[in-house]
C-alpha atoms as a PDB file:
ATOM      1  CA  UNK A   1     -23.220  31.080 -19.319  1.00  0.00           C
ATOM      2  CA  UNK A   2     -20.300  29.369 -17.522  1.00  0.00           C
ATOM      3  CA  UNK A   3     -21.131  27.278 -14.630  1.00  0.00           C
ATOM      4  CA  UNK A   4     -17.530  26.340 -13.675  1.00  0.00           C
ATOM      5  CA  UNK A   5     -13.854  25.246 -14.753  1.00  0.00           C
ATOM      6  CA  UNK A   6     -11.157  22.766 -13.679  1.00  0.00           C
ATOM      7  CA  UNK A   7      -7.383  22.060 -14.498  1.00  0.00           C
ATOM      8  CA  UNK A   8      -5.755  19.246 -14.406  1.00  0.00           C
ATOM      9  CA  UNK A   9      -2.882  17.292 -15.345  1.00  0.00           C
ATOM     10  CA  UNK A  10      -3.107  14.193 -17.342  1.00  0.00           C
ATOM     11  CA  UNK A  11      -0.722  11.816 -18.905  1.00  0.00           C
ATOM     12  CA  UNK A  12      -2.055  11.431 -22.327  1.00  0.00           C
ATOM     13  CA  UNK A  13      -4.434  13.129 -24.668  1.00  0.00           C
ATOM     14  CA  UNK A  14      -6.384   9.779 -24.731  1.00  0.00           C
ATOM     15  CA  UNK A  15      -7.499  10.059 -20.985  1.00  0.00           C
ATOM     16  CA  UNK A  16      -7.919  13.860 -21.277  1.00  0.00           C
ATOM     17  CA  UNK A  17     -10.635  12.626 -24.330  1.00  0.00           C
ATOM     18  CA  UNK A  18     -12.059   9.701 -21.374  1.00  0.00           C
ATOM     19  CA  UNK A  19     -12.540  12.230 -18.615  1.00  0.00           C
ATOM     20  CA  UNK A  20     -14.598  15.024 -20.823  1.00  0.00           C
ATOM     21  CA  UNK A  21     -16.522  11.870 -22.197  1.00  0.00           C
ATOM     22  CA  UNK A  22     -17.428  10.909 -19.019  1.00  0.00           C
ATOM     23  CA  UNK A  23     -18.559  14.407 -17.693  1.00  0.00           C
ATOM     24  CA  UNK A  24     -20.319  15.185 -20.778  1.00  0.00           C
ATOM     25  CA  UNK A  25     -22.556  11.965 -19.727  1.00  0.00           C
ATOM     26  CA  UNK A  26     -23.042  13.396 -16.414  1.00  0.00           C
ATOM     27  CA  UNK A  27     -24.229  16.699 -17.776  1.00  0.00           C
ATOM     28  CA  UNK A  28     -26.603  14.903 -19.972  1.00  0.00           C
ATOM     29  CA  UNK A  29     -27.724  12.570 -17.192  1.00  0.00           C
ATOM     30  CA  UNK A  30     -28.446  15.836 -14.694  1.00  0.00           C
ATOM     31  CA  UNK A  31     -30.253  17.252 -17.659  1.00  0.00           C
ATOM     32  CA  UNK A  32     -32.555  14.902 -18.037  1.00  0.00           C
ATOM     33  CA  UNK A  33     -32.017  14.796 -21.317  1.00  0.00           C
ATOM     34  CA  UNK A  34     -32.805  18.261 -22.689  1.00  0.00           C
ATOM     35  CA  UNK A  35     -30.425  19.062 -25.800  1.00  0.00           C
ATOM     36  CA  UNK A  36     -27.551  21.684 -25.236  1.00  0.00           C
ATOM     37  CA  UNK A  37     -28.685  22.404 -21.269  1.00  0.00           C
ATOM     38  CA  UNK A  38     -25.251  21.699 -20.262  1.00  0.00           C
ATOM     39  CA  UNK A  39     -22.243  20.963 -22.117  1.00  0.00           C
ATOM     40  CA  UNK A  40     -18.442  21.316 -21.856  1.00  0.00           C
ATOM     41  CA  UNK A  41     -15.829  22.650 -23.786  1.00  0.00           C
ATOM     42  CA  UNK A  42     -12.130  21.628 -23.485  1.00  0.00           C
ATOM     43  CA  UNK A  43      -8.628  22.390 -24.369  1.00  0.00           C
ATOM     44  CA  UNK A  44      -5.196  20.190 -23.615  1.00  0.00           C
ATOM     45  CA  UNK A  45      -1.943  20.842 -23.748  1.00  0.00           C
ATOM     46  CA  UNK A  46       1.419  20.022 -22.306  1.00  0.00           C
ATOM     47  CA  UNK A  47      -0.819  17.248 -20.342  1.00  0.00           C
ATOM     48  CA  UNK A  48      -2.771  19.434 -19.065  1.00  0.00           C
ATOM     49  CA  UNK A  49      -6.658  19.845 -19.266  1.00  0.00           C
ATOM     50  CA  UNK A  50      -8.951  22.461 -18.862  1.00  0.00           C
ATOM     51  CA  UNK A  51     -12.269  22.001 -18.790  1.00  0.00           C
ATOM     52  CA  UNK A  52     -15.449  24.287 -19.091  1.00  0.00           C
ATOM     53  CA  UNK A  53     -18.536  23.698 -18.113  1.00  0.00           C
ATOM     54  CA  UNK A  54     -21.434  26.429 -19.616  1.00  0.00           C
ATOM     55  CA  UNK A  55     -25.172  26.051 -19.853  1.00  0.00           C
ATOM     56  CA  UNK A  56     -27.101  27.628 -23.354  1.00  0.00           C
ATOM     57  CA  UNK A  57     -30.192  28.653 -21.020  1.00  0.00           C
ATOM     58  CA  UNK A  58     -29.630  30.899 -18.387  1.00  0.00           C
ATOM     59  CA  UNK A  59     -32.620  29.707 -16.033  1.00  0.00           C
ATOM     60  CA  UNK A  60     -30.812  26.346 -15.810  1.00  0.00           C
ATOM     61  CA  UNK A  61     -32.581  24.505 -12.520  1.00  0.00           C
ATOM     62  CA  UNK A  62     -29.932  25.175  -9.592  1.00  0.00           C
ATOM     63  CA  UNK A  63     -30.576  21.633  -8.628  1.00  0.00           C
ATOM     64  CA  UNK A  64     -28.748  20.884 -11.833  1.00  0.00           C
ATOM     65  CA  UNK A  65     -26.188  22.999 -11.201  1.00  0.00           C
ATOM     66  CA  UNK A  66     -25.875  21.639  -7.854  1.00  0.00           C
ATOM     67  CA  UNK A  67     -25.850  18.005  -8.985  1.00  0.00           C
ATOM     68  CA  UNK A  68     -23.296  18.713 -11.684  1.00  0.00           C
ATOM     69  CA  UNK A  69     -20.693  20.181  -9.075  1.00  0.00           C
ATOM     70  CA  UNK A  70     -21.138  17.618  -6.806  1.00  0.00           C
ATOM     71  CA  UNK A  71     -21.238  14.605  -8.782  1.00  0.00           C
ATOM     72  CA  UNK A  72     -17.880  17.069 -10.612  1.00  0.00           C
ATOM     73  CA  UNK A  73     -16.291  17.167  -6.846  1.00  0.00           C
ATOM     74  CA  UNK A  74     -16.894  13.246  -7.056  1.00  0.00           C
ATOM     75  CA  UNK A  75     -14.795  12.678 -10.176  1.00  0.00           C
ATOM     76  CA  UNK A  76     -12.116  14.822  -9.151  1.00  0.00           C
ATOM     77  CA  UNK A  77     -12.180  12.863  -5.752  1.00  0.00           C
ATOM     78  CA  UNK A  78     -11.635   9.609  -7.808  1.00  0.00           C
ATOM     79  CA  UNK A  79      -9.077  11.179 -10.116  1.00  0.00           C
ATOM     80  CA  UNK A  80      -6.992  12.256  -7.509  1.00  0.00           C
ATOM     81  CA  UNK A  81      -6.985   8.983  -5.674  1.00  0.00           C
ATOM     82  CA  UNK A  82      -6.945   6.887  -9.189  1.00  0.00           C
ATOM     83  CA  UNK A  83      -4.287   8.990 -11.151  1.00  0.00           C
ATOM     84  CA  UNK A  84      -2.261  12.022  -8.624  1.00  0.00           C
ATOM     85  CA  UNK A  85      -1.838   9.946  -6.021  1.00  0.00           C
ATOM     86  CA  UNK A  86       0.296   7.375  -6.513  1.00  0.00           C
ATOM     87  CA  UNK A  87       2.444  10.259  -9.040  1.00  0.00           C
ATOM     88  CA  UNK A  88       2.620  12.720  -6.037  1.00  0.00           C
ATOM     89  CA  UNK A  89       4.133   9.479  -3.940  1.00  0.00           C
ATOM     90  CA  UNK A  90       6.405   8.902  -6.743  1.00  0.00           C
ATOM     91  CA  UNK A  91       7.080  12.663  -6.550  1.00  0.00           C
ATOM     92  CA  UNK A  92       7.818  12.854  -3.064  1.00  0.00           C
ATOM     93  CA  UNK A  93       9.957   9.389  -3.366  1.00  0.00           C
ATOM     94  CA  UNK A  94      11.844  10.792  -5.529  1.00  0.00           C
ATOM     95  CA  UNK A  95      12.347  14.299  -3.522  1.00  0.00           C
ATOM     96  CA  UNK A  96      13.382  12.902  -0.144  1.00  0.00           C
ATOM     97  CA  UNK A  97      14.597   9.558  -1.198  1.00  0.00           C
ATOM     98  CA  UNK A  98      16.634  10.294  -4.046  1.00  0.00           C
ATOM     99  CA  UNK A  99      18.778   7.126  -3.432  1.00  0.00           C
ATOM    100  CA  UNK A 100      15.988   4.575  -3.888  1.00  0.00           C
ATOM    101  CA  UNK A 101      16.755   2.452  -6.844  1.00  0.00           C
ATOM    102  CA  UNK A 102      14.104   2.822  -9.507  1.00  0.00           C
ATOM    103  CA  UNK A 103      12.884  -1.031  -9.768  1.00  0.00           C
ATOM    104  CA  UNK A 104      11.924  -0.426  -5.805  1.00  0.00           C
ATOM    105  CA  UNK A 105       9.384   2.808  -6.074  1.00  0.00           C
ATOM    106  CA  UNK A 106       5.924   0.433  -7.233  1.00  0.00           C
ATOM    107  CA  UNK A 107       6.728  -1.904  -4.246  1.00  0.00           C
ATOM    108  CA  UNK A 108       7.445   1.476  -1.844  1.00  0.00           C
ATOM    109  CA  UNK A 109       3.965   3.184  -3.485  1.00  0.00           C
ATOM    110  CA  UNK A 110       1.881   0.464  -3.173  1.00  0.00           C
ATOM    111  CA  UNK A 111       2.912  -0.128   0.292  1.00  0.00           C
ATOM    112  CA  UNK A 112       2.091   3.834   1.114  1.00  0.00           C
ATOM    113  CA  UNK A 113      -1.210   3.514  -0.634  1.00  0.00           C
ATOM    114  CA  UNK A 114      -1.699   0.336   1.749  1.00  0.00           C
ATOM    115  CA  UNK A 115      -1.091   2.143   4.686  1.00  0.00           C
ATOM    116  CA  UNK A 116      -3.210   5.371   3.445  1.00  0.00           C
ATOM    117  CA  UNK A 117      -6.158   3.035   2.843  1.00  0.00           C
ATOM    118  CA  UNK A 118      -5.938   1.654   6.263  1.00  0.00           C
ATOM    119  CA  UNK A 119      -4.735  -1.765   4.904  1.00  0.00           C
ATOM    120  CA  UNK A 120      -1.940  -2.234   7.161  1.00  0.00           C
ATOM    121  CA  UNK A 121      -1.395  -2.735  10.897  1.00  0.00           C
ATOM    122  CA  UNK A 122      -0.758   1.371  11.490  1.00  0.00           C
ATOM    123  CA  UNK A 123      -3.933   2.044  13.002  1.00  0.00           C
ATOM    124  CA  UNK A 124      -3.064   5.873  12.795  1.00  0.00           C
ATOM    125  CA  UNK A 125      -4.407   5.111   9.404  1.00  0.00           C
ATOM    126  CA  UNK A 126      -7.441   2.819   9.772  1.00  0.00           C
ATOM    127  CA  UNK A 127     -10.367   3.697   7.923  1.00  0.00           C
ATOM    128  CA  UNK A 128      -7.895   6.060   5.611  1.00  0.00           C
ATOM    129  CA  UNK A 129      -9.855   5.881   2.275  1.00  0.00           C
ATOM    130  CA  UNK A 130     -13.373   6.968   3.288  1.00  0.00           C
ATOM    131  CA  UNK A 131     -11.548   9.912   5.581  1.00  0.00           C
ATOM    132  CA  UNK A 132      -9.629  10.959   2.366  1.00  0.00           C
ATOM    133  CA  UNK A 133     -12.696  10.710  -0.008  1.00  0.00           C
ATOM    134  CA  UNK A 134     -14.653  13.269   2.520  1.00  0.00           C
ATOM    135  CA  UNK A 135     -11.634  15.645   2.791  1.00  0.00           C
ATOM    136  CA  UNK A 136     -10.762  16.074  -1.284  1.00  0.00           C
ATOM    137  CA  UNK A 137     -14.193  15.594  -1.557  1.00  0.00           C
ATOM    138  CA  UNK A 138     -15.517  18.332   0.410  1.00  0.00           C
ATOM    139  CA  UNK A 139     -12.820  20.517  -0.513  1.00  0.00           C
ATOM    140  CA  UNK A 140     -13.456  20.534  -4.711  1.00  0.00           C
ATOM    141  CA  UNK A 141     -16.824  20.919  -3.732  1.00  0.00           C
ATOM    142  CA  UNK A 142     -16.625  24.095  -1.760  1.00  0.00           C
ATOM    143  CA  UNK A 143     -14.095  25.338  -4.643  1.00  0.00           C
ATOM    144  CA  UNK A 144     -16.881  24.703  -7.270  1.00  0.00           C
ATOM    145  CA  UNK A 145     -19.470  26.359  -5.290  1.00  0.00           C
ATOM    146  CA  UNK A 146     -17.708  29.356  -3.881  1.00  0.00           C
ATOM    147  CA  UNK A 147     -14.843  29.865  -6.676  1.00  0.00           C
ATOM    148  CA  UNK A 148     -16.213  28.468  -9.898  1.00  0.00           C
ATOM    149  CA  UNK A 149     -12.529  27.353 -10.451  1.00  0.00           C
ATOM    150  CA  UNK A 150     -10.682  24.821  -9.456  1.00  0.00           C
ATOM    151  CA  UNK A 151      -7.098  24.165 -10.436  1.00  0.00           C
ATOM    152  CA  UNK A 152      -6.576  20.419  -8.697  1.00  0.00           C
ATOM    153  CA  UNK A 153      -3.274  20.309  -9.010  1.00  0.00           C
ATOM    154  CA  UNK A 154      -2.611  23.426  -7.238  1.00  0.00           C
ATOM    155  CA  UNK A 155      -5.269  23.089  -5.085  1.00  0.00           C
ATOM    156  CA  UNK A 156      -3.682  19.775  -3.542  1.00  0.00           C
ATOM    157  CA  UNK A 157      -0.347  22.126  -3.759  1.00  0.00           C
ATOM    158  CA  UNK A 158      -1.506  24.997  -1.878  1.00  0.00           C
ATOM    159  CA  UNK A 159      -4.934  24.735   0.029  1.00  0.00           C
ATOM    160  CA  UNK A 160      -4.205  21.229   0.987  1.00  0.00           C
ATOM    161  CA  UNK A 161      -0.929  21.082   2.936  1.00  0.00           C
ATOM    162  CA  UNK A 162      -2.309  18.388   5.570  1.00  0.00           C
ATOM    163  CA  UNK A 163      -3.515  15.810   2.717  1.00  0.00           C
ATOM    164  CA  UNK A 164      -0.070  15.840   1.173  1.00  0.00           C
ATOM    165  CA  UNK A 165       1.151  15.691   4.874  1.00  0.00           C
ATOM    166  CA  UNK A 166      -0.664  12.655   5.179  1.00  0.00           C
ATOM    167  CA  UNK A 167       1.246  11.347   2.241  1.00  0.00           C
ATOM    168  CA  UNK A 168       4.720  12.406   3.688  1.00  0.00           C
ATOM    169  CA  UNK A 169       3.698  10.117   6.965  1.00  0.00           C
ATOM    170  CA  UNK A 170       2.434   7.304   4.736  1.00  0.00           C
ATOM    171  CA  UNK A 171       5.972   7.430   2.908  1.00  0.00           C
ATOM    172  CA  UNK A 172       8.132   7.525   5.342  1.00  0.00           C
ATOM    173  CA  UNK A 173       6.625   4.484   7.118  1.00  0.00           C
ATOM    174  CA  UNK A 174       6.389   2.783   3.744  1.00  0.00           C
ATOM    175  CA  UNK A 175      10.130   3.240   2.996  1.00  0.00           C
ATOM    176  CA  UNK A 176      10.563   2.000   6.389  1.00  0.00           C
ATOM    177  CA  UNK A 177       8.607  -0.994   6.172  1.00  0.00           C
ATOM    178  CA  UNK A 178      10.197  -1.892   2.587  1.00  0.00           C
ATOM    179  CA  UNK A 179      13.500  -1.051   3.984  1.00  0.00           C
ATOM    180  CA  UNK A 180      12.857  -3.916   6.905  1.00  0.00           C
ATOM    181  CA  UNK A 181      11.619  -6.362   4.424  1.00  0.00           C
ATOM    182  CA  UNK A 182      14.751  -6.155   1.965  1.00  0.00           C
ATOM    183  CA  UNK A 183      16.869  -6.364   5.145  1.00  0.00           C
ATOM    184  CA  UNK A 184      15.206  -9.416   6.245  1.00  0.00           C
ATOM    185  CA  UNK A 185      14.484 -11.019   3.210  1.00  0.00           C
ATOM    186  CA  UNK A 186      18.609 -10.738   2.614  1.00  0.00           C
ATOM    187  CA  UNK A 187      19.150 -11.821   6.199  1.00  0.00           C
ATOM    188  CA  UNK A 188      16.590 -15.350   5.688  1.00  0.00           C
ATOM    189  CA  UNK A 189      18.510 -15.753   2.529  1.00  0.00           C
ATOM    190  CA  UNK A 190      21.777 -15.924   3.776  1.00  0.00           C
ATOM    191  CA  UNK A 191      20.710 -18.470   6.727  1.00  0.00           C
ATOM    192  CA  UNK A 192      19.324 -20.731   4.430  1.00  0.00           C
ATOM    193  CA  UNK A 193      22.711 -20.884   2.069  1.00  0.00           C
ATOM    194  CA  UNK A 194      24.184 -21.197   5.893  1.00  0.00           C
ATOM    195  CA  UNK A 195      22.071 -24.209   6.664  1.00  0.00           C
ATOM    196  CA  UNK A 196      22.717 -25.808   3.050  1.00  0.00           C
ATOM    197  CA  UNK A 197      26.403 -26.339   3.933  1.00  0.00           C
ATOM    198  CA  UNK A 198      25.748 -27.462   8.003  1.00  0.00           C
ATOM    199  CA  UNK A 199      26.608 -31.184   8.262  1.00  0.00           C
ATOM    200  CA  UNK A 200      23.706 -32.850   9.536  1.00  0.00           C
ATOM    201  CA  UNK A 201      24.014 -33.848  13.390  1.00  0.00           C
ATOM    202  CA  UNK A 202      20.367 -35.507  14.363  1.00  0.00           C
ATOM    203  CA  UNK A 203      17.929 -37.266  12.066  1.00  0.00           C
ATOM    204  CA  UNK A 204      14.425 -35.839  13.178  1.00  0.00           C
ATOM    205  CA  UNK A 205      13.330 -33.187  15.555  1.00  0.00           C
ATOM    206  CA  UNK A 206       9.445 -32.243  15.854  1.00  0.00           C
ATOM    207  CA  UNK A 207       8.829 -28.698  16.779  1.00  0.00           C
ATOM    208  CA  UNK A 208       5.266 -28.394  18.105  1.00  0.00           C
ATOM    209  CA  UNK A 209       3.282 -25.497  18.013  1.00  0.00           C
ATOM    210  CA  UNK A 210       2.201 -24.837  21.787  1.00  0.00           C
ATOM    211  CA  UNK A 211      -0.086 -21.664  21.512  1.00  0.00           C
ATOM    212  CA  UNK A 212       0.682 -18.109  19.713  1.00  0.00           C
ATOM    213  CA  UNK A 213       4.199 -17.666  19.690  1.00  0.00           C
ATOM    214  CA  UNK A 214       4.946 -20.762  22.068  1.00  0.00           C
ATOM    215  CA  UNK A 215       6.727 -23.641  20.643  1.00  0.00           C
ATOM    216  CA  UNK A 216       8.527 -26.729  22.028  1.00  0.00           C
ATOM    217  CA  UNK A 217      11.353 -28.616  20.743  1.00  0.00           C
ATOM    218  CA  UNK A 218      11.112 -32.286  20.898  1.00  0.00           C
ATOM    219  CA  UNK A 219      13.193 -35.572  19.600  1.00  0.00           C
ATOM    220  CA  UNK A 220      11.887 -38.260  17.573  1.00  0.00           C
ATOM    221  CA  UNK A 221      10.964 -40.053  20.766  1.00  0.00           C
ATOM    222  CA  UNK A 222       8.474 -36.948  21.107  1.00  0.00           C
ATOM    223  CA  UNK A 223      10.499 -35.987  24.474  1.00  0.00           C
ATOM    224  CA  UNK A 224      10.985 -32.816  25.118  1.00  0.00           C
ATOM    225  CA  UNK A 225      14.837 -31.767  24.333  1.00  0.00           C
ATOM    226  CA  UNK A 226      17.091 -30.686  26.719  1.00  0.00           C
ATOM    227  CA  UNK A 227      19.559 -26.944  26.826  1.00  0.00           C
ATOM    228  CA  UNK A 228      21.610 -26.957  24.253  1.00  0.00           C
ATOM    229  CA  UNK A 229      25.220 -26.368  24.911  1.00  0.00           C
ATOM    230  CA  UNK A 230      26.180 -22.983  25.159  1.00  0.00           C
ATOM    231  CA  UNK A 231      29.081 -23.086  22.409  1.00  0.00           C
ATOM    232  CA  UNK A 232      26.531 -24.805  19.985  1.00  0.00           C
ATOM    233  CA  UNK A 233      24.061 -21.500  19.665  1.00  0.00           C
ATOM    234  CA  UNK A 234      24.203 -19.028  16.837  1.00  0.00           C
ATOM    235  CA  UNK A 235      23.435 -15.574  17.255  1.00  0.00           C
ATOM    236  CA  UNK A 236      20.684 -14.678  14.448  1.00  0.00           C
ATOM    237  CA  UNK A 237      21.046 -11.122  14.233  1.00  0.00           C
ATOM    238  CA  UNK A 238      22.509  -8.770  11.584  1.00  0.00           C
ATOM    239  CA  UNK A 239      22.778  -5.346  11.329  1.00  0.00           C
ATOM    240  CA  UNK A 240      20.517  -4.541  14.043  1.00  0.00           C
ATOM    241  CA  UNK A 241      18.088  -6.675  12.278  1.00  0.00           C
ATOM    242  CA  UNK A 242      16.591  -9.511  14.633  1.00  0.00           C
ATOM    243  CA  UNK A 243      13.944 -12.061  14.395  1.00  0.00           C
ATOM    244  CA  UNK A 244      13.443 -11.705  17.976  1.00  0.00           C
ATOM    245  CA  UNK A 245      10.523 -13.969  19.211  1.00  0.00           C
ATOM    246  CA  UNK A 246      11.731 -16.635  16.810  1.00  0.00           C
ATOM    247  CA  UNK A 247      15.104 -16.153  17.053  1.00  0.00           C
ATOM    248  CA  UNK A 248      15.417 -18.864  19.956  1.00  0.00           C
ATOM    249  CA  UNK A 249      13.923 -21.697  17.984  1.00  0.00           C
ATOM    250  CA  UNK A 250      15.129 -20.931  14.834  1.00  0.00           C
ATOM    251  CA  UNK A 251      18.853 -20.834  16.206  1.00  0.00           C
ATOM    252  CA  UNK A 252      17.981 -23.832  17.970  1.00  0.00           C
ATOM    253  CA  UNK A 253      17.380 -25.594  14.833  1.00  0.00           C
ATOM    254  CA  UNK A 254      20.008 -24.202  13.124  1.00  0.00           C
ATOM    255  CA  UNK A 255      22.648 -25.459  15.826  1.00  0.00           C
ATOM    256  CA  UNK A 256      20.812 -28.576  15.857  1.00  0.00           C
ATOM    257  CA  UNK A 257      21.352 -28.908  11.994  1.00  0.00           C
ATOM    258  CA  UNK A 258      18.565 -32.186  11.725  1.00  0.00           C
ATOM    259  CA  UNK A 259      17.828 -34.116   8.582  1.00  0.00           C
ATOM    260  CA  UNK A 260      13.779 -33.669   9.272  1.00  0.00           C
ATOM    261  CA  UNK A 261      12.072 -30.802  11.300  1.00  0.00           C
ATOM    262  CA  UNK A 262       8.550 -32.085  11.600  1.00  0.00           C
ATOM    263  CA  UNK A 263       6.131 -28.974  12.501  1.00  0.00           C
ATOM    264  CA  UNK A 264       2.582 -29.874  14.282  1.00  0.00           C
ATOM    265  CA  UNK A 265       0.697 -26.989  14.325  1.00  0.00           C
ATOM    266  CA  UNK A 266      -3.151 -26.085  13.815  1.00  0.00           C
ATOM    267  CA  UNK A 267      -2.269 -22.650  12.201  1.00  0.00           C
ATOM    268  CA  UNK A 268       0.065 -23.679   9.429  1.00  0.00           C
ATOM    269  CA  UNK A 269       0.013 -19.229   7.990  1.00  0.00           C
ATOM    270  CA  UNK A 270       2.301 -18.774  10.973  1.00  0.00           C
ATOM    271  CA  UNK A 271       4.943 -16.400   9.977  1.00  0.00           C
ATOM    272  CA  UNK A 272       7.017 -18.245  12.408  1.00  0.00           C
ATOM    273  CA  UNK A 273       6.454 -21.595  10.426  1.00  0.00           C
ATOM    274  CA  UNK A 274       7.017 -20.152   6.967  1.00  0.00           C
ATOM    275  CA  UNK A 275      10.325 -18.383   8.215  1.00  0.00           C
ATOM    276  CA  UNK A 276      11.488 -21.920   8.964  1.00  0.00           C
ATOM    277  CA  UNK A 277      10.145 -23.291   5.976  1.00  0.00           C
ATOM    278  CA  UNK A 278      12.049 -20.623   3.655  1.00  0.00           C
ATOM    279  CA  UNK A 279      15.376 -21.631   5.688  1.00  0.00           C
ATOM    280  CA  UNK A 280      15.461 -25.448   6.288  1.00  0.00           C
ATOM    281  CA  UNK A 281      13.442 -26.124   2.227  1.00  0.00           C
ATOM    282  CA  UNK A 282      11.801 -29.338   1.827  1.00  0.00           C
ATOM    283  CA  UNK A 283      13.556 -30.602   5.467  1.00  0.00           C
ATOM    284  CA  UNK A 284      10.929 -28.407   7.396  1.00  0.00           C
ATOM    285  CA  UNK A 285       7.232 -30.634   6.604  1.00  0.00           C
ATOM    286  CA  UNK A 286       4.000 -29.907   8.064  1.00  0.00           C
ATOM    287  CA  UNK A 287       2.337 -32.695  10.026  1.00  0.00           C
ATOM    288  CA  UNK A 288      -1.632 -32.956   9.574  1.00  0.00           C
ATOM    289  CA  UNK A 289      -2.145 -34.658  12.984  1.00  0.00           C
END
């Protein structure tokens, strides 16, 4: 008697053989051991698998049956989130980003699996994981119970249009994101060969952390420094890209051009601080007082 099916794809023959192993220790597990109550039978080809899951006894307990879906649903659950997802982002990189170079697609589908999980600041997406589990979840289950066949692959295709919605979103701020970083990462770089070539004008200024964002210039007198001249600023921007609350000190320092920036500050993780760091080298130093 068959209980159920499910198709999948797979990369390999090798993880086709893992999955069936592991099922076919769930179905002994929910049998409680009774010989030939539940077993599977499975075919692969052309990466994909097809598996089948009959019963020898026809009065198999329905709390079996019941435990075998769901704990099924559960491994599907995982091997969607484990296996198709990050392929279906690299699918729907590739579809609406064709232009992406291929060395940047881990970086852009780990950042989208980031946001997904609710490991990022989009709060759209907090708590991501656990809502995703519930909804493939719940949905594999109800095809087990109700159909007796589940394809997943078509089944995230077809009857699950706002999950891979969900990816779309998760992309497109991903690419975003990434897109930001390379920009700014470029931009940092370029200021620091800038500052490499400045001739140096002061020996020492201390830049002291105020509070959040706040920070004061001062001399090596620890006074406070006065405007700089208008002429002597540089605009930090480039290509719409800004650092805008640290733009103000960091062109300050840059116009400044000292031999020493000496940075007192209780929270040293500061993107601020490390910004500066990256540009000025081993000039920028972190007091402990």
């Amino acid at each position: 008697m068959q209980l159920f099916n499910l198709t999948t794809s797979v990369d390999s023959r090798h993880s086709a053989e893992q999955l069936c192993t592991m099922l076919e220790a769930e179905g002994e597990k929910l049998s409680h051991g009774r010989s030939n109550s539940v077993r599977f039978r499975y075919s692969y080809a052309h990466h994909r698998l097809t598996v089948e899951c009959i019963s020898d006894h026809a009065a198999i307990p329905a709390r079996t049956v019941k435990g075998l879906k769901s704990r099924t649903a559960e491994w599907m659950t995982e091997h969607v989130l484990r296996d198709k997802e990050p392929a279906l982002l690299r699918k729907l990189l590739g579809k609406y980003y064709s232009l992406h170079k291929h060395e940047d697609i881990p970086a852009i589908v780990s950042m989208a699996v980031q946001i997904l999980d609710g490991l990022s600041e989009y709060e759209v997406h907090m708590k991501g994981r656990e809502r995703r589990v519930a909804e493939l979840y719940s949905a594999f289950l109800e095809g087990l119970v109700n159909v007796g066949a589940v394809d997943v692959d078509g089944w995230l295709s077809f009857r699950m249009p706002a999950y891979v919605d969900e990816l779309k979103d998760a992309l497109d701020l991903a690419v975003d994101e990434y897109m930001l970083d390379k920009q700014y990462e470029e931009f940092i770089g370029l200021l620091k060969y800038f500052v490499q070539f400045q001739d140096i004008r002061i020996p020492l200024i201390h830049l002291k952390h105020v509070e959040g964002m706040e920070f004061e210039l001062l001399d090596d007198q620890m006074h406070p420094l006065g405007p700089l001249p208008y002429d002597d600023g540089i605009t930090i921007k480039m290509a719409d890209l800004e650092l805008q609350m640290e733009d103000a000190v960091v062109s300050s320092l840059i116009s400044l051009s000292p031999a020493r920036i000496m940075i007192h500050t209780s929270e040293p993780g500061l993107r601020m601080i490390a910004t500066i760091q990256e540009i000025f080298g081993d000039r920028a130093q972190l007091c402990s007082d």
